[in-house]
Protein backbone atom coordinates (compact mmCIF):
# COMPACT_ATOMS: atom_id res chain seq x y z
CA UNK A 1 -3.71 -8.25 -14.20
CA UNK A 2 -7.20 -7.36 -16.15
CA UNK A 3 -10.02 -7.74 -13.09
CA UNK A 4 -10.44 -4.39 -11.18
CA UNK A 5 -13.49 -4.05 -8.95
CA UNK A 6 -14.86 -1.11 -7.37
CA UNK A 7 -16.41 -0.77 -3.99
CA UNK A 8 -17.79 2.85 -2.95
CA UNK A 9 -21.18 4.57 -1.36
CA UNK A 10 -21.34 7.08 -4.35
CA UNK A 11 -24.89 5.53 -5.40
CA UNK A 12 -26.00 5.49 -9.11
CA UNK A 13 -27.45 8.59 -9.49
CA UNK A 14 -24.49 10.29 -10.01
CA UNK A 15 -21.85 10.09 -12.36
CA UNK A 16 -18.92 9.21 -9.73
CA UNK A 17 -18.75 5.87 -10.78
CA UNK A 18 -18.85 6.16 -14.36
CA UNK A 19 -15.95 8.80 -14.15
CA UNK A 20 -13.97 6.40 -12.65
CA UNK A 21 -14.17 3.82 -14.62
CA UNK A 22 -13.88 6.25 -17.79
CA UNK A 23 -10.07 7.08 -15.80
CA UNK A 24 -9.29 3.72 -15.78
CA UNK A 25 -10.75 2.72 -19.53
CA UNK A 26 -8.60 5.12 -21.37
CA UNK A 27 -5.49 4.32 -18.93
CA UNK A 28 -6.15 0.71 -19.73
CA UNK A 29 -8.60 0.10 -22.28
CA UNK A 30 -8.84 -3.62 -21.72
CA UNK A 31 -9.44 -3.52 -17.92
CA UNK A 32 -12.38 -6.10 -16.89
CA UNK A 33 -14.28 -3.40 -13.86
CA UNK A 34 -16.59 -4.97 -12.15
CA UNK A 35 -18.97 -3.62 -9.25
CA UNK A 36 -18.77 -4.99 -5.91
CA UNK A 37 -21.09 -2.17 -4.61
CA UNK A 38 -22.04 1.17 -5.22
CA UNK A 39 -24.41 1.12 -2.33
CA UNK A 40 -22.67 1.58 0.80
CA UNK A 41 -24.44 4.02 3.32
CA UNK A 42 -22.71 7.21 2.75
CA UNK A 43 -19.33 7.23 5.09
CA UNK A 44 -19.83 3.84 6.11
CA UNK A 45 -16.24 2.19 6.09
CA UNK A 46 -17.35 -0.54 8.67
CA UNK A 47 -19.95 -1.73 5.90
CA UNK A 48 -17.59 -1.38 3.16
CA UNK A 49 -15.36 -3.17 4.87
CA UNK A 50 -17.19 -6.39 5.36
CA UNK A 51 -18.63 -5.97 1.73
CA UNK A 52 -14.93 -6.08 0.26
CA UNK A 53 -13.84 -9.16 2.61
CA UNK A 54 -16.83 -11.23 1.88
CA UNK A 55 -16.42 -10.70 -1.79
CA UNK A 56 -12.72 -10.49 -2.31
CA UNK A 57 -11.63 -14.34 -2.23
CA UNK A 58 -14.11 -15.27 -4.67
CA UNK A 59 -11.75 -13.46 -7.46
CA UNK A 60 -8.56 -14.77 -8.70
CA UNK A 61 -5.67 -14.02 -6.23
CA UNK A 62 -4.28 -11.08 -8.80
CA UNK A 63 -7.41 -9.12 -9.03
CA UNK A 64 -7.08 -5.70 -7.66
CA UNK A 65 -9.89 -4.43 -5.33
CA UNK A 66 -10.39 -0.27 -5.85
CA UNK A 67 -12.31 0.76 -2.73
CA UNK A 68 -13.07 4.37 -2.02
CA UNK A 69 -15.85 4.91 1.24
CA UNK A 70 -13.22 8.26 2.56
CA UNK A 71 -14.52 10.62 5.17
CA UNK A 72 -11.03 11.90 5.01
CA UNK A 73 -10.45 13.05 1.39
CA UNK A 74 -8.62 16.26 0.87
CA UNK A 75 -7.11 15.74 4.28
CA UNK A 76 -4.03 14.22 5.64
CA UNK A 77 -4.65 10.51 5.37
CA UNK A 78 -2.55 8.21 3.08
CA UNK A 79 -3.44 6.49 0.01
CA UNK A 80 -1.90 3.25 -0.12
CA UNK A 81 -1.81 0.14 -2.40
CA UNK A 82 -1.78 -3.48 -0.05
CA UNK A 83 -0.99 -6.56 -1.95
CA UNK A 84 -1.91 -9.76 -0.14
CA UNK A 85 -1.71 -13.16 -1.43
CA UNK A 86 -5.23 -13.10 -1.87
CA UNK A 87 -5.76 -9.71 -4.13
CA UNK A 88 -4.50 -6.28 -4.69
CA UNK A 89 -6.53 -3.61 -2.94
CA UNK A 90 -6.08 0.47 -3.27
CA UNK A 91 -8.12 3.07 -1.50
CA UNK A 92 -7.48 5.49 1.50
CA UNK A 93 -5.69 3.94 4.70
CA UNK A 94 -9.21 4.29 6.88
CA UNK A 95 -9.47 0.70 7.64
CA UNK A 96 -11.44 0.24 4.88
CA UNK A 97 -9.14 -3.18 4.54
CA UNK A 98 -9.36 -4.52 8.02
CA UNK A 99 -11.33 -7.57 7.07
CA UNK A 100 -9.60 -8.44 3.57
CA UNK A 101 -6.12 -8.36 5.60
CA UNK A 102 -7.68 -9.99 8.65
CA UNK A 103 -6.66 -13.89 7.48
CA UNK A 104 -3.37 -12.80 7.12
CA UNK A 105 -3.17 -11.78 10.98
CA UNK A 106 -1.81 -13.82 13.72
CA UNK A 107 -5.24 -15.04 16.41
CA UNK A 108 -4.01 -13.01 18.60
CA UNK A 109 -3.86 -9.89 16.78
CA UNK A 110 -7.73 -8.84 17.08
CA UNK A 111 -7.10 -8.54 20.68
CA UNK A 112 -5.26 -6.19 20.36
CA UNK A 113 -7.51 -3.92 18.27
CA UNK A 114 -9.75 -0.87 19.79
CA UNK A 115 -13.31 -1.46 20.59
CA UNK A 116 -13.84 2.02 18.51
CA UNK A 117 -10.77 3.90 16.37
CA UNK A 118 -8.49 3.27 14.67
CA UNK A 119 -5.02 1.36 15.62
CA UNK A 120 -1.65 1.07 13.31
CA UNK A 121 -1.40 -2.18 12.86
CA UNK A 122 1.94 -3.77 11.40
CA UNK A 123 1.76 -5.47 8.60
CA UNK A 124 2.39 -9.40 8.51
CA UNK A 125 4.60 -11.39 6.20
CA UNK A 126 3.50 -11.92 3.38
CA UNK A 127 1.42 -8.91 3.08
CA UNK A 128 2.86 -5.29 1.79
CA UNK A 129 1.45 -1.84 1.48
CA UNK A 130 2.80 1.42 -0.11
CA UNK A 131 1.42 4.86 -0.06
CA UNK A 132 0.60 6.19 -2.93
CA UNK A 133 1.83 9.76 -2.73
CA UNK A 134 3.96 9.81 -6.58
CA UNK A 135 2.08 12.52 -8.92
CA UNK A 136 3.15 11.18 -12.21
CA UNK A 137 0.37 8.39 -11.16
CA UNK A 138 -2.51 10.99 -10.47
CA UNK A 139 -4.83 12.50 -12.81
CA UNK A 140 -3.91 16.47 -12.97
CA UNK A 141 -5.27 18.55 -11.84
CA UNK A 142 -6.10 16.95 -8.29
CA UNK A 143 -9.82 17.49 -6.80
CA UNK A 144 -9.70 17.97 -2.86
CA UNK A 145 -13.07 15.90 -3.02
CA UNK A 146 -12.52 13.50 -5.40
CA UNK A 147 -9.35 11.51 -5.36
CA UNK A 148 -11.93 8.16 -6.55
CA UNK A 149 -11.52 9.70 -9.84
CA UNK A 150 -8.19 11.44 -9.91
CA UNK A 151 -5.79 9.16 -7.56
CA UNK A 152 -7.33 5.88 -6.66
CA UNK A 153 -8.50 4.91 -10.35
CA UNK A 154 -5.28 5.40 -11.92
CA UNK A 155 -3.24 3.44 -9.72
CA UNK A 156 -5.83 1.13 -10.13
CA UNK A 157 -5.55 1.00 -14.47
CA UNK A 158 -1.37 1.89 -13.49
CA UNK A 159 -1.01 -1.67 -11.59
CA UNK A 160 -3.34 -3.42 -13.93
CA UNK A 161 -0.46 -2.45 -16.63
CA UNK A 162 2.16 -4.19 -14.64
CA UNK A 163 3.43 -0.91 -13.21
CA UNK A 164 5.84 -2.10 -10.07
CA UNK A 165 4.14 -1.46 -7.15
CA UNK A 166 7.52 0.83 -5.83
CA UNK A 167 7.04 3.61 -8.13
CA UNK A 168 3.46 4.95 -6.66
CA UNK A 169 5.68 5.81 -3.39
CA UNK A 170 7.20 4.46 -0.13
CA UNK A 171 6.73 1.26 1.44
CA UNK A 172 5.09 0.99 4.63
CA UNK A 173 5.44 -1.15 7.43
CA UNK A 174 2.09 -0.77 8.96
CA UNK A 175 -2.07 0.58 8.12
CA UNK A 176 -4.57 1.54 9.89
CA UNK A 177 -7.49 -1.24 10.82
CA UNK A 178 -10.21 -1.24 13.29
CA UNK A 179 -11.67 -3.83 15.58
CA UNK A 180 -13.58 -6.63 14.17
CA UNK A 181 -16.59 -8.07 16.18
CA UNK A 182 -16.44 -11.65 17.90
CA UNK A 183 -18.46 -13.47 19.87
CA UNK A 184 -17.80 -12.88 23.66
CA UNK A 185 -17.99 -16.67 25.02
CA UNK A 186 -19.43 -17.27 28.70
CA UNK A 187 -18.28 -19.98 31.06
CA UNK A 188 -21.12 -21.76 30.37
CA UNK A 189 -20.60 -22.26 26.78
CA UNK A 190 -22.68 -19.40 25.84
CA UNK A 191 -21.93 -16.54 23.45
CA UNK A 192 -22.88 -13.01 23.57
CA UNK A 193 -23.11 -11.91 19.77
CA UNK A 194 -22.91 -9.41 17.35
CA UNK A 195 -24.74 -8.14 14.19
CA UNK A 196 -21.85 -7.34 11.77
CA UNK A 197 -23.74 -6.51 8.71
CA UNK A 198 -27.41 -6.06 7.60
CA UNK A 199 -28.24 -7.09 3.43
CA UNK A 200 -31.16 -5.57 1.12
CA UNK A 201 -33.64 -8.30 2.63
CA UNK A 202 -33.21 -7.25 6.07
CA UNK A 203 -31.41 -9.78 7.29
CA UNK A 204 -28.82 -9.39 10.01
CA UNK A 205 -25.33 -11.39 9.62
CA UNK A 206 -23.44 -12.13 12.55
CA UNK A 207 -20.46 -13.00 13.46
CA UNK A 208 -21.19 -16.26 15.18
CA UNK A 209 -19.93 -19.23 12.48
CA UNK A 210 -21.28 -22.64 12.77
CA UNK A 211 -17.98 -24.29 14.21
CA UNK A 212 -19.01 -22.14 16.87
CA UNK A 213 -22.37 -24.35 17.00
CA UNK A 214 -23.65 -28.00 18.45
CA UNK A 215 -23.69 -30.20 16.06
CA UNK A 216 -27.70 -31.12 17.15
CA UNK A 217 -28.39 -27.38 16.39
CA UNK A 218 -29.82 -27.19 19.91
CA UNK A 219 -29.82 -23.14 20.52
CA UNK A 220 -31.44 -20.53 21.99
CA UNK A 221 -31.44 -17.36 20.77
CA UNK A 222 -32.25 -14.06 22.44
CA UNK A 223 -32.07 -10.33 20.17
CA UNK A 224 -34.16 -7.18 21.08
CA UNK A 225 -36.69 -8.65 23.03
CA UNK A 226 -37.38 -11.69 20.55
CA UNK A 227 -36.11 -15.53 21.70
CA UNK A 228 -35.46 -17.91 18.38
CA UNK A 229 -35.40 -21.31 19.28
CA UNK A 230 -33.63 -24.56 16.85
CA UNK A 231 -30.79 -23.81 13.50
CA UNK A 232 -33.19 -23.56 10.09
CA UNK A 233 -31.45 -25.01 6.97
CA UNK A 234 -33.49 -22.32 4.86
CA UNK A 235 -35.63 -19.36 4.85
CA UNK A 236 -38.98 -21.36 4.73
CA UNK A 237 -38.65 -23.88 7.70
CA UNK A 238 -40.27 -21.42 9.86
CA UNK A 239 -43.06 -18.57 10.13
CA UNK A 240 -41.45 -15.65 11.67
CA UNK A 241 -37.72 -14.74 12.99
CA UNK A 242 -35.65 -17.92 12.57
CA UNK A 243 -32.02 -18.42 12.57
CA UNK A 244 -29.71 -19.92 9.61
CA UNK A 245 -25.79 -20.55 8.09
CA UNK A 246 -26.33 -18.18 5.54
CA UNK A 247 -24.41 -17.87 1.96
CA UNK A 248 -21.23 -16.20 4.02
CA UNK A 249 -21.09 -19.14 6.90
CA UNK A 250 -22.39 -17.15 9.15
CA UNK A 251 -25.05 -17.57 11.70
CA UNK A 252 -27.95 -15.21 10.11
CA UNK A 253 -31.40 -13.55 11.68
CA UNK A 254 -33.95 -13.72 9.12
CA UNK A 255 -37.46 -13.29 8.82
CA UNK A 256 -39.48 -15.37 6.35
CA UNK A 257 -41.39 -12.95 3.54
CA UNK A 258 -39.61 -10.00 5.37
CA UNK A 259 -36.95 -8.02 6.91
CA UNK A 260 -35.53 -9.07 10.69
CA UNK A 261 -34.00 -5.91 10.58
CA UNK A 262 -37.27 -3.90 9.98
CA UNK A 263 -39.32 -6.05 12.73
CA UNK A 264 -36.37 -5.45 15.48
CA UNK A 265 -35.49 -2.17 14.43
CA UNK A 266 -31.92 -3.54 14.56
CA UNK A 267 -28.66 -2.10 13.74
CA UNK A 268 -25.41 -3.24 13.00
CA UNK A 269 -23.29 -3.52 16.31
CA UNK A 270 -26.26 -4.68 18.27
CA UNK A 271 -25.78 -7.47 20.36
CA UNK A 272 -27.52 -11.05 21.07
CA UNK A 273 -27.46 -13.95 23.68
CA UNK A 274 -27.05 -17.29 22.14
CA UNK A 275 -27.16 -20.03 24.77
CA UNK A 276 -26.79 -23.75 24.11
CA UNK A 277 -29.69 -26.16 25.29
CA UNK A 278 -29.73 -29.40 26.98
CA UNK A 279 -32.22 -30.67 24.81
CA UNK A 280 -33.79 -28.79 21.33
CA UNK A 281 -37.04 -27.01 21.41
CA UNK A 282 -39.94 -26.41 19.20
């Protein structure tokens, strides 16, 4: 296994990252690291979250994911290696993996998460996590602030060298995830939405998909005060906030030549209406 990425909010002014990756170049001097994002608001796990399990499927199924957004380092909480069938990921046991484990979950399993917190969730077949908590794997001394550089990174080069996922510690039967956002659905057919994720243009990503959708695109749409009427199949088919199926098939607020975000003053968590029409509208 050659691809590691790394996902954290250390920025790029620092040199966080490049320590990191200088761990995991002399561990494993032919590792392929490549940068998911180094951009995360600072302590923002939801955000990382949905970063890693947008991106994650697009890499080869033995790829390991090295994520590190953690409130919590220097205190209790685990480190832990999860290997799905879909990629390898290692980080602190925040629920910084709830959405790259969430296709491996039964439907009903989402119901059963918290609104807010943190649940321990067990893991499904297929899927298995251990904690990594053996020191021959860390980089010595330890920092109390910085396990990025001195735990996470070389488990990361460790299990790109074909080190058995046993040795880094016990195996565990469940992690911690939190709640992911769906649409509430009304008798009426319509949905009550939810902002899951804001980009760099200001765009606000939702968690409404388009199976979700008429097929005659027939919706109305109703966020902070603004009403969006008709589906877009780009950014340019209309002059101010519009709606779209954006790159990650989901149903996307955008504003042509500028941010939705910045116009609503909208966060991630806020919700929408979106009713279905009898008949489209201009």
């Amino acid at each position: 296994m050659g691809i590691i990425t790394l996902t954290t909010d250390f920025g790029l002014q620092d040199a966080y990252v490049a320590a990191m990756k200088g761990v995991i170049l002399s561990l494993n001097p032919d590792a392929r690291i490549l940068d998911v994002s180094h951009q995360v608001e600072p302590q923002n796990i939801q955000q990382a979250a949905f970063l890693l399990g947008e991106t994650c499927h697009y890499f080869p199924a033995d790829t390991i994911h090295l994520a590190v957004v953690d409130p919590g380092v220097g205190s209790g909480r685990r480190g832990i290696i999860l290997s799905t069938p879909g990629g390898l990921f290692i980080g602190p046991d925040n629920g910084l993996f709830s959405y790259a484990l969430s296709p491996y979950l039964p439907k009903t399993t989402s119901d059963l998460l918290p609104a807010e917190g943190l649940l321990k969730l067990d893991l499904p077949r297929g899927v298995e996590a251990f904690q990594i908590s053996n020191p021959a794997f860390w980089l010595n001394p330890v920092s109390t602030t910085f396990h990025g550089r001195d735990i996470f990174a070389p488990a990361a080069a460790y299990v790109s060298l074909g080190t058995p996922l046993s040795e880094f510690g016990p195996r565990l039967s469940w992690i911690y995830a939190f709640h992911l956002p769906g649409p509430e659905i009304a008798a009426d057919g319509s949905f009550t939405g939810h902002v899951v994720y804001i980009d760099h243009f200001g765009n606000l990503i939702t968690d409404i998909t388009p199976r979700m959708l008429p097929s005659d695109k027939s919706i109305g749409l109703e966020i902070l005060g603004r009403t969006i009427y008709g589906l877009c199949q780009n950014y340019t088919q209309a002059s101010g906030l519009l709606a779209v199926i954006g790159s990650s098939g989901r149903l996307e607020i955008a504003l042509q030549g500028g941010s939705a975000a910045g116009l609503l003053s909208a966060r991630p968590g806020d919700c929408f209406h979106l009713s279905i029409l009898t008949s489209p509208k201009g």
